[in-house]
PDB file of N, CA and C in Angstrom:
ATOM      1  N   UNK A   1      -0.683  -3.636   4.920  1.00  0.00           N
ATOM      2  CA  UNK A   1      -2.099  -3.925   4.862  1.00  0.00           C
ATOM      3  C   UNK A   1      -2.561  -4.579   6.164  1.00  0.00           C
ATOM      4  N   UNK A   2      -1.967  -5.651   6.578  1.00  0.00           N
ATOM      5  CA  UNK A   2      -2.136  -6.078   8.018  1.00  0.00           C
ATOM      6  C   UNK A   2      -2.293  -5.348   8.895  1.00  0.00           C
ATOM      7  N   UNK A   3      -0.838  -4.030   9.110  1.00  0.00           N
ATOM      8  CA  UNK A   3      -0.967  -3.316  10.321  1.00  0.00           C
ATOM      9  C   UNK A   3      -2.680  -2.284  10.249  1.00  0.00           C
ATOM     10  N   UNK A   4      -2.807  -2.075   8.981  1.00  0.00           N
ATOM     11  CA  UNK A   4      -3.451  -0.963   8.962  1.00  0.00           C
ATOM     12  C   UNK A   4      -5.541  -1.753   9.033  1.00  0.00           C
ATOM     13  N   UNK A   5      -5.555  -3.173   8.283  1.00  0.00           N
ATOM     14  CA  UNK A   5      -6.724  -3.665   8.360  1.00  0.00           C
ATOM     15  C   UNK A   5      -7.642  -2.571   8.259  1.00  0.00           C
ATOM     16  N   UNK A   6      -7.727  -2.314   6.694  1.00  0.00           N
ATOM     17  CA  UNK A   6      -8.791  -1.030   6.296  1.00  0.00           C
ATOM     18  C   UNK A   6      -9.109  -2.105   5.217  1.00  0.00           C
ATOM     19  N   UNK A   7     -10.682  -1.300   4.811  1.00  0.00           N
ATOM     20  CA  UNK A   7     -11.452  -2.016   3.610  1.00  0.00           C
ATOM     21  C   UNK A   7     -10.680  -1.662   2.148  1.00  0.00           C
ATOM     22  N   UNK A   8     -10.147  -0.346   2.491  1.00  0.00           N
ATOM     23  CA  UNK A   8      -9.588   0.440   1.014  1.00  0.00           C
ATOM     24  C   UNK A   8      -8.263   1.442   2.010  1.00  0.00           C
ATOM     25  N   UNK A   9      -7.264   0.797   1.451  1.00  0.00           N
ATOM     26  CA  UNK A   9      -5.877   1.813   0.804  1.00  0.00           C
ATOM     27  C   UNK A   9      -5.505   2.286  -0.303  1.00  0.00           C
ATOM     28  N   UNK A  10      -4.767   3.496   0.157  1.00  0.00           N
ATOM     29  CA  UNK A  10      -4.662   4.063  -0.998  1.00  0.00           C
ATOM     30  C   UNK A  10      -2.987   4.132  -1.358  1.00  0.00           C
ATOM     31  N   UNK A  11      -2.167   4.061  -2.349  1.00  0.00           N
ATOM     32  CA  UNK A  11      -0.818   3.313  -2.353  1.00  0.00           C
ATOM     33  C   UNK A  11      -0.307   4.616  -3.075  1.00  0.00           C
ATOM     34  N   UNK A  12       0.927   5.191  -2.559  1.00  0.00           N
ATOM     35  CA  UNK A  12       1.757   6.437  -3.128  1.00  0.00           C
ATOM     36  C   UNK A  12       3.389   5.413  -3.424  1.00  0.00           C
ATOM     37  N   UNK A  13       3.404   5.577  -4.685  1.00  0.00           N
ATOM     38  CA  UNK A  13       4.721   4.922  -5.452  1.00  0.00           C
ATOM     39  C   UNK A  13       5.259   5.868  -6.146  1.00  0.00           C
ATOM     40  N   UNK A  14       6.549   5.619  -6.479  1.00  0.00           N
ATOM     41  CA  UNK A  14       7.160   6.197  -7.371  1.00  0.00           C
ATOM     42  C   UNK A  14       6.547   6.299  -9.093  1.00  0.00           C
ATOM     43  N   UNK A  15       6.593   7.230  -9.733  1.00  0.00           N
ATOM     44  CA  UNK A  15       5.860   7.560 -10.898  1.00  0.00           C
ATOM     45  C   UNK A  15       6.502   6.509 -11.848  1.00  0.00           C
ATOM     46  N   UNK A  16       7.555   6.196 -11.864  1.00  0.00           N
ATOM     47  CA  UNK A  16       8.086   5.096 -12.508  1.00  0.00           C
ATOM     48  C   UNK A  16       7.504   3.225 -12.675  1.00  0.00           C
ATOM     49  N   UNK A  17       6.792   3.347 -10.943  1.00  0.00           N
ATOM     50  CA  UNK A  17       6.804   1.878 -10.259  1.00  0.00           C
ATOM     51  C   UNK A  17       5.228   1.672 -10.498  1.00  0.00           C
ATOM     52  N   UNK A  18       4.355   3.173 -11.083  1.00  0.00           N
ATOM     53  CA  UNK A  18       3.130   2.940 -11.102  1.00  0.00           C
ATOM     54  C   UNK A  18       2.559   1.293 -11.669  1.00  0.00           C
ATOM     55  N   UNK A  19       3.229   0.963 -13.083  1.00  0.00           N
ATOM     56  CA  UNK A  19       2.726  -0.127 -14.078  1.00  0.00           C
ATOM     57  C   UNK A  19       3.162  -1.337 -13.320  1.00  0.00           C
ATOM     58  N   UNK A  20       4.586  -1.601 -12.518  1.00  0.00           N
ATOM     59  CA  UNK A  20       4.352  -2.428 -11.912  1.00  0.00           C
ATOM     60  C   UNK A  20       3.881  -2.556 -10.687  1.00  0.00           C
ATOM     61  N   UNK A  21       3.465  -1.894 -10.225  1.00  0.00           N
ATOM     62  CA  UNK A  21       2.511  -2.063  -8.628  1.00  0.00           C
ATOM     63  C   UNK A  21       1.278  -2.440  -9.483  1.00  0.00           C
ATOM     64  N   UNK A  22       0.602  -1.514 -10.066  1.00  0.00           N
ATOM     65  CA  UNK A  22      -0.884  -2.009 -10.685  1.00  0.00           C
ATOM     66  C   UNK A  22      -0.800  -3.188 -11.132  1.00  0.00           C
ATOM     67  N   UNK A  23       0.349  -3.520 -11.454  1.00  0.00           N
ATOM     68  CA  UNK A  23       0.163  -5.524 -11.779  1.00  0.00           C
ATOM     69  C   UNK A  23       0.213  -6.353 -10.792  1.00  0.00           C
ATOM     70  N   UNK A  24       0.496  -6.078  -9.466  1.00  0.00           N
ATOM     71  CA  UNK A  24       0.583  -6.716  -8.506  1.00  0.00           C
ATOM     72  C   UNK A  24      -0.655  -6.606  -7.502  1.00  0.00           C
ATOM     73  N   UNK A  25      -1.600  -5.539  -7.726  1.00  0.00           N
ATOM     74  CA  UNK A  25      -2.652  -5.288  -7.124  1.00  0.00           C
ATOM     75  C   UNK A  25      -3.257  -6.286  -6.413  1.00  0.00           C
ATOM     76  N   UNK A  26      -3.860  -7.276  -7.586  1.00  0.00           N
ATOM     77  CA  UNK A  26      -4.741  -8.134  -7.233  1.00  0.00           C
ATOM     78  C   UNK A  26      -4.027  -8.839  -6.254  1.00  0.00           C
ATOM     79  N   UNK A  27      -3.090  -9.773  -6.701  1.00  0.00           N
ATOM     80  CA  UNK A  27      -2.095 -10.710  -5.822  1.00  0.00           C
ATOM     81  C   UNK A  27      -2.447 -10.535  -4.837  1.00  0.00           C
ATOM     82  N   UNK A  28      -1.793  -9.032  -4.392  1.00  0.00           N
ATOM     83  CA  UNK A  28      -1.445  -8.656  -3.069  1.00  0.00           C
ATOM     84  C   UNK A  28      -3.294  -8.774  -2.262  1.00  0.00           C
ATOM     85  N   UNK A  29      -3.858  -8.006  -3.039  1.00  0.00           N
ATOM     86  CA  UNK A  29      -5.474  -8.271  -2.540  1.00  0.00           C
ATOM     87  C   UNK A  29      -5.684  -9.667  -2.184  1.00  0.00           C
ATOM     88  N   UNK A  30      -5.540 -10.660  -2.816  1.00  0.00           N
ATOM     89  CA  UNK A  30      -5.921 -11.929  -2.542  1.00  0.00           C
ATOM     90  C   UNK A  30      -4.936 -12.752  -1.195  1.00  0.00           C
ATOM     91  N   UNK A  31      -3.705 -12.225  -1.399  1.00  0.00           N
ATOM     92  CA  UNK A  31      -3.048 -12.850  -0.320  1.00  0.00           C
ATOM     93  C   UNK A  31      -3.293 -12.472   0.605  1.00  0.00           C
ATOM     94  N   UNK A  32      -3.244 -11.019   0.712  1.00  0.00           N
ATOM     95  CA  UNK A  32      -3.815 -10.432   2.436  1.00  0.00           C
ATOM     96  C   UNK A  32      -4.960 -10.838   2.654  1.00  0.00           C
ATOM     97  N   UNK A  33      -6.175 -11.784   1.592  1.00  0.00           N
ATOM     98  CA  UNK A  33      -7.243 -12.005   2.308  1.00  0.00           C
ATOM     99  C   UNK A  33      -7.024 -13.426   2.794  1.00  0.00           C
ATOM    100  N   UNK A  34      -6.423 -14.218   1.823  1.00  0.00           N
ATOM    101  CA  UNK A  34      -5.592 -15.370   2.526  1.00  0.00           C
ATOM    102  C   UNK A  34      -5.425 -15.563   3.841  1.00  0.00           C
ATOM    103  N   UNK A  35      -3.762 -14.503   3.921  1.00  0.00           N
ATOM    104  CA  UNK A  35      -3.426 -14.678   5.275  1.00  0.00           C
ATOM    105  C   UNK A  35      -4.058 -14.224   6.771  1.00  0.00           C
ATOM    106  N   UNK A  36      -5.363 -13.215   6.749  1.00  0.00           N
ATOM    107  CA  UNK A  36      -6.450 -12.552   7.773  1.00  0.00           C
ATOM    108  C   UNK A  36      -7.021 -14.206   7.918  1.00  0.00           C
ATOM    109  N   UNK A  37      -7.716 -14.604   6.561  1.00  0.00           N
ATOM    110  CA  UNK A  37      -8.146 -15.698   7.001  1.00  0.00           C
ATOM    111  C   UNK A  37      -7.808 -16.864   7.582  1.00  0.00           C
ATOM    112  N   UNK A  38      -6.487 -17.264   7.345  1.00  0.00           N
ATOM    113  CA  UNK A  38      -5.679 -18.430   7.766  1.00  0.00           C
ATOM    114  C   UNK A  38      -5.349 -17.965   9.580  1.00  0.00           C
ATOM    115  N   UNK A  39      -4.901 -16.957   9.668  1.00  0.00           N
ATOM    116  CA  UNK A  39      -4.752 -16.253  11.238  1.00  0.00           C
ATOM    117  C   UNK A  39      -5.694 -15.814  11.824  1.00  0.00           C
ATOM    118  N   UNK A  40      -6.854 -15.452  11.228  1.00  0.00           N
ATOM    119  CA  UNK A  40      -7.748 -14.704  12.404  1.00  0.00           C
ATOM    120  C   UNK A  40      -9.310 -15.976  12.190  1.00  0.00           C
ATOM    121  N   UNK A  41      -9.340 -16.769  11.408  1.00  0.00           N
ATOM    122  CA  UNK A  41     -10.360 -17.468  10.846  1.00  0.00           C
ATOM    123  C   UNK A  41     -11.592 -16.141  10.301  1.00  0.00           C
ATOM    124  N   UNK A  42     -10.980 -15.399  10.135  1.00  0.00           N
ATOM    125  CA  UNK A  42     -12.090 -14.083   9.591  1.00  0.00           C
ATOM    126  C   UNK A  42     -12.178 -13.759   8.514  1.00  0.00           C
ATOM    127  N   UNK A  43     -12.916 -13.537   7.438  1.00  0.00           N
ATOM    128  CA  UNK A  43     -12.863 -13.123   6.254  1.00  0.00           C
ATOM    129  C   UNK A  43     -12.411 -11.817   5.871  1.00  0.00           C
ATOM    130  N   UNK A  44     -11.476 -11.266   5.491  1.00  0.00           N
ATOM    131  CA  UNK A  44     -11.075  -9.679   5.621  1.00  0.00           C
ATOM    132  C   UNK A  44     -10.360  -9.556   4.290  1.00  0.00           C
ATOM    133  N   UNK A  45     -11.174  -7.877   3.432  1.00  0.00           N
ATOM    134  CA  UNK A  45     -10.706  -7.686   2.105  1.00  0.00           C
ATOM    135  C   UNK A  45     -10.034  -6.616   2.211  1.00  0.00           C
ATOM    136  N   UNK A  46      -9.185  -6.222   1.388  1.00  0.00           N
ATOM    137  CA  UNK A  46      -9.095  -5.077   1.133  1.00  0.00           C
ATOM    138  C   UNK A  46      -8.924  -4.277  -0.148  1.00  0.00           C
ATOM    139  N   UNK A  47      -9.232  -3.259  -0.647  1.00  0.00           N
ATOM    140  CA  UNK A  47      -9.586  -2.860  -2.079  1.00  0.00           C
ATOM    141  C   UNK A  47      -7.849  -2.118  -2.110  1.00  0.00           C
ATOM    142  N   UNK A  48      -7.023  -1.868  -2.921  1.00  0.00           N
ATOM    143  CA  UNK A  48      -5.774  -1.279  -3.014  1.00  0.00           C
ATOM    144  C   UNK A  48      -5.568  -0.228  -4.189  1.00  0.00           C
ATOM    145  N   UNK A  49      -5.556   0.985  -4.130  1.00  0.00           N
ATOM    146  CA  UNK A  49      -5.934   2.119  -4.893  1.00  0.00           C
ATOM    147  C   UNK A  49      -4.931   2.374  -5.157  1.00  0.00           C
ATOM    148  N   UNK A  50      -3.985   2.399  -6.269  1.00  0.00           N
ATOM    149  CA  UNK A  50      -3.092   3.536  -6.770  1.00  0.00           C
ATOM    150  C   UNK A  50      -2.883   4.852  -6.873  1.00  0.00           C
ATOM    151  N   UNK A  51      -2.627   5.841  -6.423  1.00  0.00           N
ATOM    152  CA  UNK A  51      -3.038   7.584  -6.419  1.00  0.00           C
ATOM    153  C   UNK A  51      -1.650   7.691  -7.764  1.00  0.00           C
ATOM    154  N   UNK A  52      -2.567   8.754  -8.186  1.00  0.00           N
ATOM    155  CA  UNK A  52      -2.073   8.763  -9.946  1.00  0.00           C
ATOM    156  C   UNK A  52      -1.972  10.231  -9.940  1.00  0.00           C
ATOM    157  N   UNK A  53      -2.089  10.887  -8.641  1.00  0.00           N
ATOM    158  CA  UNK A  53      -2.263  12.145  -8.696  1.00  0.00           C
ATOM    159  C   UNK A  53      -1.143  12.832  -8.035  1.00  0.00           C
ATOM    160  N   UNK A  54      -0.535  12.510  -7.411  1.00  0.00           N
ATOM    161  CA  UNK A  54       0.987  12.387  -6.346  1.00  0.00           C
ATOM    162  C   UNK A  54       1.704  11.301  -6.170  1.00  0.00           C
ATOM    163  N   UNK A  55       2.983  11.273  -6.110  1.00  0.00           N
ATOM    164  CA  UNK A  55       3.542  10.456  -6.411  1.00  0.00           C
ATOM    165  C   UNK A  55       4.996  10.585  -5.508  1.00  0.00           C
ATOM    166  N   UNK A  56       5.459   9.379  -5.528  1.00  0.00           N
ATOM    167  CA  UNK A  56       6.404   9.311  -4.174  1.00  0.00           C
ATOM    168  C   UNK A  56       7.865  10.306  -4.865  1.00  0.00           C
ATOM    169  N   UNK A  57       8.095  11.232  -4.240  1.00  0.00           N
ATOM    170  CA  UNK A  57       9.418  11.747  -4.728  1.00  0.00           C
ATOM    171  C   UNK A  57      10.340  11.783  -3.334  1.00  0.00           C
ATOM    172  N   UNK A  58      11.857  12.791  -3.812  1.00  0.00           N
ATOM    173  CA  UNK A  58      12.686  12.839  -2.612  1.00  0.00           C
ATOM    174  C   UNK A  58      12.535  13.316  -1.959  1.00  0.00           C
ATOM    175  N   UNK A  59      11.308  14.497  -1.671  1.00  0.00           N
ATOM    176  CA  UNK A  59      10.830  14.794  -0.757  1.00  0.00           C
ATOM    177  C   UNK A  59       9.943  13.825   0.495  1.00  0.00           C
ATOM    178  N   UNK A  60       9.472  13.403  -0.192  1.00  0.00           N
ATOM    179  CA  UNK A  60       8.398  12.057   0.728  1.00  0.00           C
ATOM    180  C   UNK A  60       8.943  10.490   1.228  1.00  0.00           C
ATOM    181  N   UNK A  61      10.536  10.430   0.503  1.00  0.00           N
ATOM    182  CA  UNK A  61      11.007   9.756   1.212  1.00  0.00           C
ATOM    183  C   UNK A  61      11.174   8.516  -0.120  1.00  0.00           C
ATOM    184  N   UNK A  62      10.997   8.693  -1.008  1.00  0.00           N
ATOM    185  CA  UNK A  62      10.501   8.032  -1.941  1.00  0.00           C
ATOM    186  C   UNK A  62      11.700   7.723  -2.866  1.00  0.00           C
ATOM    187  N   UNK A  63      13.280   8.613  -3.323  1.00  0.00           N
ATOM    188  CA  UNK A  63      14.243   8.678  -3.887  1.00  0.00           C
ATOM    189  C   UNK A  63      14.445   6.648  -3.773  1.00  0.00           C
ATOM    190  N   UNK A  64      14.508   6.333  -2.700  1.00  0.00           N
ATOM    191  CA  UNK A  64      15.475   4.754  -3.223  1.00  0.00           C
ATOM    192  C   UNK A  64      14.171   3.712  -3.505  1.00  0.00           C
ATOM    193  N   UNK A  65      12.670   4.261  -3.788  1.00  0.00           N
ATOM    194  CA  UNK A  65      11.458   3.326  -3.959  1.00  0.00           C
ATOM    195  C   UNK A  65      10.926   2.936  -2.632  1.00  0.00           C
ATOM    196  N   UNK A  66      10.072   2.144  -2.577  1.00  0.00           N
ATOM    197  CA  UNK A  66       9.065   1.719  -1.600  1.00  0.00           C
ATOM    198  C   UNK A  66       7.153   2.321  -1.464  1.00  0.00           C
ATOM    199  N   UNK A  67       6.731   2.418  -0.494  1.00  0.00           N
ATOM    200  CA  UNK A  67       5.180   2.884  -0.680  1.00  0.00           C
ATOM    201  C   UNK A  67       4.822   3.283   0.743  1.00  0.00           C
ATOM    202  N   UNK A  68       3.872   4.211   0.403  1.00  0.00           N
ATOM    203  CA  UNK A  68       3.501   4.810   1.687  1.00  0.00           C
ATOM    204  C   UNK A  68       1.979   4.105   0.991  1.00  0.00           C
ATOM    205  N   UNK A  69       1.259   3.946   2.469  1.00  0.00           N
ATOM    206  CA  UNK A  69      -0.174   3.603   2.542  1.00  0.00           C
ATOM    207  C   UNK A  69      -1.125   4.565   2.821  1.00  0.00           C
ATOM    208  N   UNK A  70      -1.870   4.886   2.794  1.00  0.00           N
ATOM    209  CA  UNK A  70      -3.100   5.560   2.984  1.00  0.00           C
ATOM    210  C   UNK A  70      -4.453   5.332   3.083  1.00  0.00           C
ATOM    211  N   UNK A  71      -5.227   5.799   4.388  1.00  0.00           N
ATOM    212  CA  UNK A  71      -6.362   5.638   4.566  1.00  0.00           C
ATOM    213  C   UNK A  71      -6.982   6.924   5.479  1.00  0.00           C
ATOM    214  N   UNK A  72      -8.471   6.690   5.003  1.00  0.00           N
ATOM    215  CA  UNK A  72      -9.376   7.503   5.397  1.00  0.00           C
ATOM    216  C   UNK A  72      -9.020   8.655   5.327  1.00  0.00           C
ATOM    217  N   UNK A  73      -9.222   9.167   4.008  1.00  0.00           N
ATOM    218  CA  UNK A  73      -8.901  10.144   3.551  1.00  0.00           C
ATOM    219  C   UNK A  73      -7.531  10.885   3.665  1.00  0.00           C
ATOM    220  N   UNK A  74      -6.583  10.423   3.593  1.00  0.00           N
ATOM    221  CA  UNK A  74      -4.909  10.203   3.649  1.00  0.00           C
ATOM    222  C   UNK A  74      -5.063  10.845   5.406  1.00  0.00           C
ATOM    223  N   UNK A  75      -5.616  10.505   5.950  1.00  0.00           N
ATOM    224  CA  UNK A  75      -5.585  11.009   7.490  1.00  0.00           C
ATOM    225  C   UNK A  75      -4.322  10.040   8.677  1.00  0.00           C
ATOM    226  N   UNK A  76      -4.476   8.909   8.078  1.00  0.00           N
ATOM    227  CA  UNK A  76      -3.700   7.765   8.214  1.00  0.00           C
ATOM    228  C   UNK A  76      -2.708   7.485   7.562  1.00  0.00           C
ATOM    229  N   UNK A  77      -1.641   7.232   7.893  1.00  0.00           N
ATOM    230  CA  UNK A  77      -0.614   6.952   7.027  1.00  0.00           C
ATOM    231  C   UNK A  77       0.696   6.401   7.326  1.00  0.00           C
ATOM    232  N   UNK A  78       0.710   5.227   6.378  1.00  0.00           N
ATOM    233  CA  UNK A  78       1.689   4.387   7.221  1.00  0.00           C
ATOM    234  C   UNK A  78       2.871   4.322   5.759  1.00  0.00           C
ATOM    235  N   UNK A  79       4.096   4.788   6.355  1.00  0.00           N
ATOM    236  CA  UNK A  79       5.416   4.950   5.057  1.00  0.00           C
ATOM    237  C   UNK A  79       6.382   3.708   5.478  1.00  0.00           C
ATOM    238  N   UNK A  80       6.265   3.513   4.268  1.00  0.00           N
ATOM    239  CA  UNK A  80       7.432   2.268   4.200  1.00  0.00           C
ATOM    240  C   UNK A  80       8.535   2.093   2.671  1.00  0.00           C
ATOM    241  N   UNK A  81       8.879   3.421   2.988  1.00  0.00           N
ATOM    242  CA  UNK A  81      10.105   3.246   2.065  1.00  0.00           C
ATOM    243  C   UNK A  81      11.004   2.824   2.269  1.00  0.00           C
ATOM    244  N   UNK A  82      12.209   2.973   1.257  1.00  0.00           N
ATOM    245  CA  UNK A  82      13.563   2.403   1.942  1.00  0.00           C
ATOM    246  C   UNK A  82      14.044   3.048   2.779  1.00  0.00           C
ATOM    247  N   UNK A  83      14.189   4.540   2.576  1.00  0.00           N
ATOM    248  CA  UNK A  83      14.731   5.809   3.926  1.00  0.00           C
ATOM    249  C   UNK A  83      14.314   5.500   4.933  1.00  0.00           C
ATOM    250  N   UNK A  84      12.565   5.554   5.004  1.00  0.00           N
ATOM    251  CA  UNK A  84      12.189   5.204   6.243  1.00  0.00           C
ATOM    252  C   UNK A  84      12.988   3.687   7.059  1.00  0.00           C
ATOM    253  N   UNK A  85      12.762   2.690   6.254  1.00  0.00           N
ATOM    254  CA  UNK A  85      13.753   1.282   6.898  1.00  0.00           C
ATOM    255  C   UNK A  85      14.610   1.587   7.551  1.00  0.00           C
ATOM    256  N   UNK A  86      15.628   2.776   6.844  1.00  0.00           N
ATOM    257  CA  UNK A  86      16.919   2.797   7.320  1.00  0.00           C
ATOM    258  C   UNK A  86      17.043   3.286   8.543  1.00  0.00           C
TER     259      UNK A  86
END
């Protein structure tokens, strides 16, 4: 969320990890506005979308979990799975 500083992402998880990412939504919303504010003295939100329509598989890099990000119209896209880490 930092690197990317968009108003709205859109979050590709594993079909399994959907129920717990959507519980973590907010959190994560509130802390990233936290920490923009504590570092930049700026007020900065961001809205965090679940896509319910695709979903992270072994093709996308997705087999050991993690999340790819998305913005502006998936034009942007920042992956951070575990494969990718490795």
């Amino acid at each position: 969320m930092i690197k990317l500083m968009e108003d709205e992402l859109e979050l590709m998880v594993r079909e399994d990890e959907v129920p717990m990412i959507s519980g973590l939504l907010r959190e994560c919303q509130e802390e990233y506005t936290e920490i923009m504010l504590r570092e930049t003295t700026r007020d900065y939100a961001c809205t965090l979308i679940v896509r319910e329509d695709r979903y992270l598989t072994k093709e996308f890099g997705g087999e050991c979990g993690g999340v790819i990000l998305l913005a502006h119209n998936r034009r942007i896209v920042c992956a951070n799975t575990l494969d990718d880490r490795l």
